[in-house]
Protein backbone atom coordinates (compact mmCIF):
# COMPACT_ATOMS: atom_id res chain seq x y z
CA UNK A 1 117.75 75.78 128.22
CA UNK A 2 117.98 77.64 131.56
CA UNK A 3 117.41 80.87 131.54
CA UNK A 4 116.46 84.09 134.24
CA UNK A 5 112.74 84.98 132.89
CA UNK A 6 112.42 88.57 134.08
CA UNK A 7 110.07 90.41 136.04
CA UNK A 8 106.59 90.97 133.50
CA UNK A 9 105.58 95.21 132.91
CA UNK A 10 101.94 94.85 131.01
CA UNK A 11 102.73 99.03 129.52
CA UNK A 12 105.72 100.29 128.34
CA UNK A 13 106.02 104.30 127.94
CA UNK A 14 105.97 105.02 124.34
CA UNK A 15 103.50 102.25 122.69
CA UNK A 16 101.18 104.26 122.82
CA UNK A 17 100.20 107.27 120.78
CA UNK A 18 99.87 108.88 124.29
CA UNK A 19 103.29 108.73 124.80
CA UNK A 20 103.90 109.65 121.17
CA UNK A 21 103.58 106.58 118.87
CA UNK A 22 103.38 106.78 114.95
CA UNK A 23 103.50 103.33 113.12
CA UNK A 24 106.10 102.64 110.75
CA UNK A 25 104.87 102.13 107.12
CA UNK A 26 106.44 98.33 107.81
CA UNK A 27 103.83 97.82 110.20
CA UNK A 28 100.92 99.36 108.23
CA UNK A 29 101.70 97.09 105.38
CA UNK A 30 102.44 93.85 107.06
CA UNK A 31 99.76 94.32 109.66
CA UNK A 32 101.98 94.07 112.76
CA UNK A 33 103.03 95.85 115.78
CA UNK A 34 107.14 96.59 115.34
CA UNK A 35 107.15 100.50 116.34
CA UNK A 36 107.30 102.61 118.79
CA UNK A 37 110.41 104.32 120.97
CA UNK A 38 111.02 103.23 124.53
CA UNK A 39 113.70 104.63 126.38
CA UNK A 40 116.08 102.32 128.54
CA UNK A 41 115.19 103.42 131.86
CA UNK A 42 111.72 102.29 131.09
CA UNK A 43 112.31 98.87 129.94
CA UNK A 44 111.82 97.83 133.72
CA UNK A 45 112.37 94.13 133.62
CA UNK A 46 113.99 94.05 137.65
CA UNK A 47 116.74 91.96 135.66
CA UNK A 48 120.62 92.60 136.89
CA UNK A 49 121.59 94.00 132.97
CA UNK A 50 118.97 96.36 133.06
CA UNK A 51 120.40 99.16 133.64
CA UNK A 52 123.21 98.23 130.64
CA UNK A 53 120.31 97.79 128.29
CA UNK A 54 119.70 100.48 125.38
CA UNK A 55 116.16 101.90 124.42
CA UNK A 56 113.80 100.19 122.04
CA UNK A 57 113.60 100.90 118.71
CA UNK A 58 113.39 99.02 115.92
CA UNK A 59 115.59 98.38 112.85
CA UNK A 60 115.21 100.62 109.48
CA UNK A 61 114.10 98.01 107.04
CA UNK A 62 116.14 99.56 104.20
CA UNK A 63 119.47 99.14 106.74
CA UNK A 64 118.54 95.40 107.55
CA UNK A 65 117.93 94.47 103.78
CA UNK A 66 121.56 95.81 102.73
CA UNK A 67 123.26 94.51 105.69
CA UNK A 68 122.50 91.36 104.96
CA UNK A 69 123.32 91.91 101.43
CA UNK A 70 127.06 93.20 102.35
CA UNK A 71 126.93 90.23 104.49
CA UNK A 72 126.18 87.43 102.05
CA UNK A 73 128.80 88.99 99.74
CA UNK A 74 131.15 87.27 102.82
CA UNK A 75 131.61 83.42 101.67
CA UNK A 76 130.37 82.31 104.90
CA UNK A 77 131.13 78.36 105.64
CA UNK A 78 128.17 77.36 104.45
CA UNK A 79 124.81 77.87 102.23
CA UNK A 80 122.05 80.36 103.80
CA UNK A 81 119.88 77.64 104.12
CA UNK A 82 122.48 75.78 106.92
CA UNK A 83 122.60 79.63 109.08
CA UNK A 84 120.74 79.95 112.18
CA UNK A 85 120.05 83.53 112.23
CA UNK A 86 119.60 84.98 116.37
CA UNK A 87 118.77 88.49 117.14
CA UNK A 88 120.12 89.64 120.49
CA UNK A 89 117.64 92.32 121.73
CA UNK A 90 114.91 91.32 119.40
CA UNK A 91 112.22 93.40 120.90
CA UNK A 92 108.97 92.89 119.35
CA UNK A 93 111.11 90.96 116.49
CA UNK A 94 111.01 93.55 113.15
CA UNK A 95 114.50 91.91 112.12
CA UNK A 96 113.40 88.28 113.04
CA UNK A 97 110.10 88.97 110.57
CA UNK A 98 112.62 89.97 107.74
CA UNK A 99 115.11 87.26 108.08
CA UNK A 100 112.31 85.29 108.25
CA UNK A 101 111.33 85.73 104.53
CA UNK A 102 114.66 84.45 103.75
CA UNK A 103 115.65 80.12 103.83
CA UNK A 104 117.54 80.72 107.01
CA UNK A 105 117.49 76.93 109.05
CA UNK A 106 115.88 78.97 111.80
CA UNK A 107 115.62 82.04 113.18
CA UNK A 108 115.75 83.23 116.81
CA UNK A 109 114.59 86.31 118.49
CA UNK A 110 116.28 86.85 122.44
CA UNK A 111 114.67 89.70 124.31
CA UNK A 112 114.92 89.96 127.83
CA UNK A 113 111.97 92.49 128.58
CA UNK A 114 108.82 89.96 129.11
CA UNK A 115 105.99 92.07 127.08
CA UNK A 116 108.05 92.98 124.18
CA UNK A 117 108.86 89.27 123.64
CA UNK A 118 104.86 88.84 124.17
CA UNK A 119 104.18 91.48 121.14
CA UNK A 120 106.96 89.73 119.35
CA UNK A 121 105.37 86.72 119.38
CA UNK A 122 102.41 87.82 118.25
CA UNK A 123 103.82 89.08 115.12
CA UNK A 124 105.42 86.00 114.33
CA UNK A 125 102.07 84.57 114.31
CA UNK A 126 100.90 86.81 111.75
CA UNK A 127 104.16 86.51 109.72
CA UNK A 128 103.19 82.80 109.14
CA UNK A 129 99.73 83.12 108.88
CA UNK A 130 100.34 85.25 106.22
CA UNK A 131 102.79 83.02 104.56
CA UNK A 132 105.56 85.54 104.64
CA UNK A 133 107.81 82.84 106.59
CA UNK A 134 109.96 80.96 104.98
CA UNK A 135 112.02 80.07 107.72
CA UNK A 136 110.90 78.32 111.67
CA UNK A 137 110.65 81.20 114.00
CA UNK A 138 110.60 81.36 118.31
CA UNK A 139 111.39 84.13 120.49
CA UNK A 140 113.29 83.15 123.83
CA UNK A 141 112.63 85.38 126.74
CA UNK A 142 115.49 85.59 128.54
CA UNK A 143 119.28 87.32 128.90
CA UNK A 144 121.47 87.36 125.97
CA UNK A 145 124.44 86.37 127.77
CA UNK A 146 122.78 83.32 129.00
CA UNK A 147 121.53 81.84 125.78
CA UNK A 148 123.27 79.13 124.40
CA UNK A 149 124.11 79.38 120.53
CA UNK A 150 122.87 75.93 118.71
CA UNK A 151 125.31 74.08 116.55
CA UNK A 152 125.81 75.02 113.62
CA UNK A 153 127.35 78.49 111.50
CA UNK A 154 125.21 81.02 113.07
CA UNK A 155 124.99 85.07 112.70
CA UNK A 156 123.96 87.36 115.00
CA UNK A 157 122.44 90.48 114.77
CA UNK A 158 122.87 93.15 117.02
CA UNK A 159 121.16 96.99 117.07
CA UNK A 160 123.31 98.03 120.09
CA UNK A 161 121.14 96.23 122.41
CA UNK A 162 123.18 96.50 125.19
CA UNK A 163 126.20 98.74 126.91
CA UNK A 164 130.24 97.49 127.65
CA UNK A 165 129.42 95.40 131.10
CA UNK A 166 126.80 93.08 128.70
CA UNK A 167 129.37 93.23 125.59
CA UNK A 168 132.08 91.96 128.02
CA UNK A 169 130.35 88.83 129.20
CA UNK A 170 128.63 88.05 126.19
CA UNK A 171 132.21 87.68 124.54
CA UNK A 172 134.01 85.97 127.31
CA UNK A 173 131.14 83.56 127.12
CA UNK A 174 131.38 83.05 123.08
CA UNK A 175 135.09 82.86 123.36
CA UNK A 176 134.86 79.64 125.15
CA UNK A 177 131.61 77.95 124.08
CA UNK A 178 132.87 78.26 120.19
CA UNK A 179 135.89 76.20 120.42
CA UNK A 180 136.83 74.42 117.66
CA UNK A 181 134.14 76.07 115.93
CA UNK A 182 135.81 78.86 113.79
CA UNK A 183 133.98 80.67 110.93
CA UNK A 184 130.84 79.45 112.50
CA UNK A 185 129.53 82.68 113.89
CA UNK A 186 129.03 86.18 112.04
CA UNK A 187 127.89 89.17 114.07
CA UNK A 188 125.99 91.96 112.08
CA UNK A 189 126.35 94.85 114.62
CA UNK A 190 124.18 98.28 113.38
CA UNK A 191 125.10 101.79 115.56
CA UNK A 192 128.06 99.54 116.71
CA UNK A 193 128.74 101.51 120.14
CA UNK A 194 131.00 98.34 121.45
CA UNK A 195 133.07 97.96 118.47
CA UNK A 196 136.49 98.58 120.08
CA UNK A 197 135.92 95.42 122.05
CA UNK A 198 135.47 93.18 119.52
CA UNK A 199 138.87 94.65 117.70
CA UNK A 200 140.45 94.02 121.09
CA UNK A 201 139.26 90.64 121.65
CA UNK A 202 141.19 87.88 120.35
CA UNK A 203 140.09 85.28 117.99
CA UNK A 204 137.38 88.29 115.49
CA UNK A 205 137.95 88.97 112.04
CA UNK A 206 136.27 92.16 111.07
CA UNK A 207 134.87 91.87 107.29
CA UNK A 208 133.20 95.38 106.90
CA UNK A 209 133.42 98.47 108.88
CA UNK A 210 131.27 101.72 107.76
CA UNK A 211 127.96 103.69 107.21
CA UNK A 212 124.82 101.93 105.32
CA UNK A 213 122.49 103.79 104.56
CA UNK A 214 118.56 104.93 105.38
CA UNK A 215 116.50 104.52 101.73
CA UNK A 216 115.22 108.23 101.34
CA UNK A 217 111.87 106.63 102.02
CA UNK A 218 112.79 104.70 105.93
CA UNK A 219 114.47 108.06 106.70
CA UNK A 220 111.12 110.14 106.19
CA UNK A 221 109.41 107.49 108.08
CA UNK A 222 111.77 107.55 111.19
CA UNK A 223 112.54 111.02 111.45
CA UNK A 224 108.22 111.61 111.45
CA UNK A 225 108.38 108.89 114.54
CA UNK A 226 111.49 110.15 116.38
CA UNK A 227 110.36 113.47 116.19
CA UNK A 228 107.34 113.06 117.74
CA UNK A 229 108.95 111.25 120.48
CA UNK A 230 108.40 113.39 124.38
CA UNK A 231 111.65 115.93 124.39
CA UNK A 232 112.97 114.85 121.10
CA UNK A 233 115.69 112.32 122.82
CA UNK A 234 116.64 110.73 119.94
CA UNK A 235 117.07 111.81 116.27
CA UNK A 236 117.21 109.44 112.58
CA UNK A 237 120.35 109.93 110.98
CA UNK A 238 121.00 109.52 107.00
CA UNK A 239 122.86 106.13 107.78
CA UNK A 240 123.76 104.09 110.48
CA UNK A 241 127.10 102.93 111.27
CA UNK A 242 127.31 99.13 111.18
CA UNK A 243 130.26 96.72 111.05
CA UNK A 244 130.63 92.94 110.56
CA UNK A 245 132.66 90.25 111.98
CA UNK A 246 133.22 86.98 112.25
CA UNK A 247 134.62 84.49 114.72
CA UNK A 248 137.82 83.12 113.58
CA UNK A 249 139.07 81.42 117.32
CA UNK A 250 142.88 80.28 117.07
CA UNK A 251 142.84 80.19 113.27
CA UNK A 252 143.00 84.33 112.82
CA UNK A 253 146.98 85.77 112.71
């Protein structure tokens, strides 16, 4: 695969508890390294999208677990077991570890800043040391417009990883590599900032459109984290609005 390896940053502001880090219970129980809040502008990868990417932070387990419920409810194309499950903007791979745990055929983690992937890594290790891994894992290092989805159905998961330019290219890309190829890609998309493009692109189906919601428990956790972010930037809401859709190329009317 060819692919643009960004620029490597050894710190990132906010992974530390100098810059205002509290651990997630996820990462206290599971004895890995998936928190912490960095904002976009200090992602600093040198990498043309940069400035289009969104800050770090990672997934509300409670949010993942009934996503993926709503979204096995679909009738994909084929059993779990034949999915490859990719998340675009992985970061240090929280979602990865969870689909992980589940018989995907693989799953892949894309992040394009160099020591998140590193951290992500890491935690994969101790995912299948553990024996929590049910399914192959790698993280790719690289931009998610230039990675090449493997045959096969697919679904993607996106937490607004990226802004409209990113969105844009990604789909012009999908639209021609998936050819003859309909039904074979979902997209779970949580705080769904680019929906309207994917209603206004031709050839996506959109199975579920609405709010899922923090567990009472996740909500305590994040709002203790975001909180205690520098300047309160960013706040945990109740829910988070999500949507999901899949590619349906000349078939959809």
């Amino acid at each position: 695969m060819s692919a643009t390896k960004p620029k490597a940053r050894s710190r990132l502001t906010g992974l530390s508890v100098k810059t205002g880090l509290i651990s997630h219970p996820f990462d206290l129980e599971n004895g890995v390294r998936t928190s912490g809040l960095v904002a976009a502008r200090d992602l600093g990868t040198g990498h043309r999208h940069q400035r289009h990417a969104t800050a770090y932070y990672a997934i509300a387990p409670s949010v993942f677990h009934s996503l993926i419920a709503r979204w096995r409810r679909t009738r994909g194309v084929a059993p779990l077991e034949e999915y490859t499950f990719i998340d675009l903007g992985a970061g240090m791979g929280r979602a990865m570890l969870m689909a992980a745990e589940m018989p995907f055929r693989a799953v892949l983690g894309v992040e394009f800043q160099s020591s998140l992937a590193r951290i992500g890594r890491n935690n994969m290790a101790q995912w299948r040391a553990t024996g929590r891994a049910q399914a192959p894992m790698r993280m790719y290092c690289c931009d998610a417009v230039e990675f090449p989805l493997p045959a096969g159905p697919c679904v993607v998961f996106l937490f607004n990883p990226f802004g409209e330019p990113v969105m844009k290219r990604l789909l012009a890309r999908w639209s021609t590599a998936l050819k003859g190829r309909e039904g074979q890609l979902d997209l779970l998309y949580v705080n769904n900032e680019q929906d309207r493009l994917l209603r206004i692109t031709p050839g996506w189906h959109r199975l579920f459109y609405g709010p899922i919601k923090r567990s009472k428990f996740d909500l305590a956790a994040d709002r203790s984290i975001l909180y205690n972010q520098p300047g309160a930037e960013y706040a945990a809401h109740t829910f988070e609005d999500c949507a999901i859709y899949r590619w349906k190329g000349s078939t959809l009317k």
